[in-house]
Structures are given as structure tokens and as C-alpha cells.
N, C-alpha and C. Protein backbone atom coordinates (compact mmCIF):
# COMPACT_ATOMS: atom_id res chain seq x y z
N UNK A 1 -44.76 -56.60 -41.20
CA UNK A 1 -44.18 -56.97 -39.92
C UNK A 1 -43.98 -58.47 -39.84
N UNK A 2 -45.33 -59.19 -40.30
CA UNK A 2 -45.02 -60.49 -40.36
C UNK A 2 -44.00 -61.10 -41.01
N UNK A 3 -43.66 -60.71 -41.74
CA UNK A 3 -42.25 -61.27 -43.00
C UNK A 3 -40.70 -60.23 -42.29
N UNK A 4 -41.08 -59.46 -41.69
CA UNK A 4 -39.24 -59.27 -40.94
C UNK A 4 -39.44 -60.66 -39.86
N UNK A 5 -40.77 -60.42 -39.23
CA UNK A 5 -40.18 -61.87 -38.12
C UNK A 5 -39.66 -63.34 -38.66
N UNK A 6 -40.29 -63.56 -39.67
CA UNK A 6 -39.74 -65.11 -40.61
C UNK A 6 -38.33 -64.86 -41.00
N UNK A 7 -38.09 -63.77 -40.67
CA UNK A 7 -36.21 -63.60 -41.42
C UNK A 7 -35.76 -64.00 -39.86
N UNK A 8 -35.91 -63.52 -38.77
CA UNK A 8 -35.25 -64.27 -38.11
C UNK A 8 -34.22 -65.93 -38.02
N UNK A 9 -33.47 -66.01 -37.65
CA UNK A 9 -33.01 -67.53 -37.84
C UNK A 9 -34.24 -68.03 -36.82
N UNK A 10 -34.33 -69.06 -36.98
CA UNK A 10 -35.14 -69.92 -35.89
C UNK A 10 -36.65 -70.04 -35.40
N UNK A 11 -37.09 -69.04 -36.27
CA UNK A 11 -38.43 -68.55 -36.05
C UNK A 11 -39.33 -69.21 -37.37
N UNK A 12 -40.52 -69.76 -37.01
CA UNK A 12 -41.37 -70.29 -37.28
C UNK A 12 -43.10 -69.93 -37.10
N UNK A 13 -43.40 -70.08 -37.81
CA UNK A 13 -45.20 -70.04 -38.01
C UNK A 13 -45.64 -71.25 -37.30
N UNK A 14 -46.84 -70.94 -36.13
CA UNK A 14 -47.60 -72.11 -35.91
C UNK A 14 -49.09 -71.80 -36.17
N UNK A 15 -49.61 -73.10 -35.78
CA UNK A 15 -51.22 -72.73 -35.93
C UNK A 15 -52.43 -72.46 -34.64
N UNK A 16 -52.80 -72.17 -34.97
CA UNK A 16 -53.81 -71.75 -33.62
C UNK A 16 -53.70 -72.85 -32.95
N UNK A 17 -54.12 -74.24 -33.19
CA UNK A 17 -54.29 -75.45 -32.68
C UNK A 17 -52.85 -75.90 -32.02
N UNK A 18 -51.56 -75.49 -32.69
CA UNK A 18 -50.59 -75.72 -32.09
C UNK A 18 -50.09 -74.87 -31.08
N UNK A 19 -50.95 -73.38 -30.66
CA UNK A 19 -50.39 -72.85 -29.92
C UNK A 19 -51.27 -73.32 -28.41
N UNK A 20 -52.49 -73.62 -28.89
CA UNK A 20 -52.97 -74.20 -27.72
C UNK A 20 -52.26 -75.50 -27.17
N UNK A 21 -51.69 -75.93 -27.72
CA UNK A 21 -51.09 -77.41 -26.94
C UNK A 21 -49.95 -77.04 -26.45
N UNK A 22 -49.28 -75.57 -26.15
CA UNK A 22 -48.23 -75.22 -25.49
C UNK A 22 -48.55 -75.16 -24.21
N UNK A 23 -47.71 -75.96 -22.98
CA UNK A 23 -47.84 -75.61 -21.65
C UNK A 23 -46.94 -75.13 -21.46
N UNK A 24 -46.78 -74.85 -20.35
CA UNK A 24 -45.34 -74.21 -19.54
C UNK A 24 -45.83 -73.18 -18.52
N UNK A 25 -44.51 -72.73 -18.23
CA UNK A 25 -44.83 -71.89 -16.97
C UNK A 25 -43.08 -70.63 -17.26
N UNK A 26 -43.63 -70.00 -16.09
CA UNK A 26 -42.27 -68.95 -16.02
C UNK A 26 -41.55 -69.21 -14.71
N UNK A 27 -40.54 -69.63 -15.05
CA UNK A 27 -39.44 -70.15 -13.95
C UNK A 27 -40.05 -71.19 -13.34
N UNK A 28 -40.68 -71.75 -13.40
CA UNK A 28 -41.30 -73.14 -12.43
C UNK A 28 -42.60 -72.85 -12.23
N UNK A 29 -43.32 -71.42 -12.66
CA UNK A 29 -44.76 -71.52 -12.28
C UNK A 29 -45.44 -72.26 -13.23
N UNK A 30 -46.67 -72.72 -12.97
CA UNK A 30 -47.71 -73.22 -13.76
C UNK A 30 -48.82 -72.21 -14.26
N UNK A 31 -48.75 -71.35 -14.87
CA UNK A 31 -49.76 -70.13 -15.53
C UNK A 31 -51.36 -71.11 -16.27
N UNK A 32 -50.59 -72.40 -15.89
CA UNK A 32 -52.39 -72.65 -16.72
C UNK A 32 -53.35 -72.30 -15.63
N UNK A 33 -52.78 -72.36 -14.58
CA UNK A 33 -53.76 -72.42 -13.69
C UNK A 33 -53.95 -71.07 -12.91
N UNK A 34 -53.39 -69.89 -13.77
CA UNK A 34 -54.69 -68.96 -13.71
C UNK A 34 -55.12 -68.80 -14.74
N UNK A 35 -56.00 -67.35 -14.20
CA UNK A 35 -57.33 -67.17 -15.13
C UNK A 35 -57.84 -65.61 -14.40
N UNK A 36 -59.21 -65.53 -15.13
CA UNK A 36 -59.70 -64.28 -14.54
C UNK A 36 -61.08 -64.51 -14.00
N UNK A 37 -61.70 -64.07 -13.08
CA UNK A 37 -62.78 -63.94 -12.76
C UNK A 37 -64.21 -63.10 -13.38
N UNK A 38 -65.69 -63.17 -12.62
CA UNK A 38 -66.65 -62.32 -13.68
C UNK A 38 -66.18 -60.87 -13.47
N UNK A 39 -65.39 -60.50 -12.18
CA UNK A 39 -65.18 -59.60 -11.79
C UNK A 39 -64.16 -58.67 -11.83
N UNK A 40 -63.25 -59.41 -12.98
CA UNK A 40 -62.40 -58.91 -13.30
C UNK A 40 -60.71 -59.03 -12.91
N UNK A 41 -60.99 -60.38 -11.27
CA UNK A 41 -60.13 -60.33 -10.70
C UNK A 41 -59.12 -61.80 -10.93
N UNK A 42 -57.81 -61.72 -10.86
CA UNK A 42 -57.11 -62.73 -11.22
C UNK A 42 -57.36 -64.09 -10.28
N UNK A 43 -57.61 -65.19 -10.81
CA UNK A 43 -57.63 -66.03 -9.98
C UNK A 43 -56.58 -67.31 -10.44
N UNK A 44 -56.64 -68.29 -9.08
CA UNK A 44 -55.62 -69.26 -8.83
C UNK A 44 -54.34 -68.88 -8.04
N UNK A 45 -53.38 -69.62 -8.31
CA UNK A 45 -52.12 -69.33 -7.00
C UNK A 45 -51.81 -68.29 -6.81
N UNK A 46 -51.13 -68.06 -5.83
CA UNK A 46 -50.66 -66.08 -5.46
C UNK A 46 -50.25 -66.26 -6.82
N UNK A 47 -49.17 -66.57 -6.76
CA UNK A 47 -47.93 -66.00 -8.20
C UNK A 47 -48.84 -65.41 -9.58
N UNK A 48 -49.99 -65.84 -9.61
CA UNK A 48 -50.81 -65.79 -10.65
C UNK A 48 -50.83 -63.91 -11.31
N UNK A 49 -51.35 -63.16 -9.90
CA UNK A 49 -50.70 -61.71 -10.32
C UNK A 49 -49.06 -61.24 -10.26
N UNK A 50 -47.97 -62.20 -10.05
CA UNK A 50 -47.03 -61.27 -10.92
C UNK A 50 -47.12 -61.51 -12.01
N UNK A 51 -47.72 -62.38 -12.77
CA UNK A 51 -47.82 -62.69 -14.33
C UNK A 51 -48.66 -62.21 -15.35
N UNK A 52 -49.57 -61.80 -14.70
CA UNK A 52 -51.03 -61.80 -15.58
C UNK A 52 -51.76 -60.17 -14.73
N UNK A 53 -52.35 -59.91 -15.62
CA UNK A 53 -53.52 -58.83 -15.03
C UNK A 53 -54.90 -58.90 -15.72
N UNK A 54 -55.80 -58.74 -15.45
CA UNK A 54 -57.27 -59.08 -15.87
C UNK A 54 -57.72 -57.96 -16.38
N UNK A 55 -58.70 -57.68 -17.43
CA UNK A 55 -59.35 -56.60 -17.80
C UNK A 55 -60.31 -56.00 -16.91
N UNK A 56 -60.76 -54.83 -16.33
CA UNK A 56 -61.32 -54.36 -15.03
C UNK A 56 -62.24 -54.55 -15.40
N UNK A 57 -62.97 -54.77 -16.81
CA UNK A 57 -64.85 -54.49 -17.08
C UNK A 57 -64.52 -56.43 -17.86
N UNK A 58 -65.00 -57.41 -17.23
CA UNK A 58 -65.04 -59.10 -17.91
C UNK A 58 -66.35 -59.61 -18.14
N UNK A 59 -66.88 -60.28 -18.90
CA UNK A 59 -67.92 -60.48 -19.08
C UNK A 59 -68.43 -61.68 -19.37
N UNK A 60 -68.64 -62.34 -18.50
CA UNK A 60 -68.92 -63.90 -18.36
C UNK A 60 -70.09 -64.22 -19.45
């Protein structure tokens, strides 16, 4: 699977370390700033649940 995606034009390998230094957002949101709670529940701005959903059992 990994070697059909490198045939793509434009597509590239990064490294763990480089995927962490990606910010951004979707359409103007800022997604760094959610997250999930011990409880399983999404936290930070409303918009945070159209983007994201939390695992129901989290374990701090």
C-alpha cells in the first residue's frame, strides 16, 4: 500500500517529528486547540465536535 501512495505525483514521506510541526486548521478553525477529556468528552471551542470525536472508554 505504501509504495502505490509514493507513485502518486506530489506525494512524499515525512517523519514523525515533521508531522508534529504541522499546524493548521479546517477552513479557518484552529483544531490544536482541541482535545479529549478523562471522560471521554471533546474539549475546547464548539467547532471542536464537528471535527473530532473522542474514544468513549480514555484513560488519563
Amino acid at each position: 500500500m505504501k509504495n502505490n501512495i509514493l507513485n502518486i505525483k506530489g506525494v512524499s514521506v515525512i517523519s514523525k517529528n515533521e508531522q508534529s510541526q504541522i499546524n493548521g486548521g479546517a477552513g479557518g478553525y484552529d483544531l490544536s486547540k482541541c482535545g479529549c477529556d478523562c471522560a471521554g468528552r471533546v474539549t475546547g471551542p464548539k467547532y471542536c465536535s464537528w471535527f473530532m470525536a473522542c474514544p468513549q472508554v480514555y484513560t488519563c
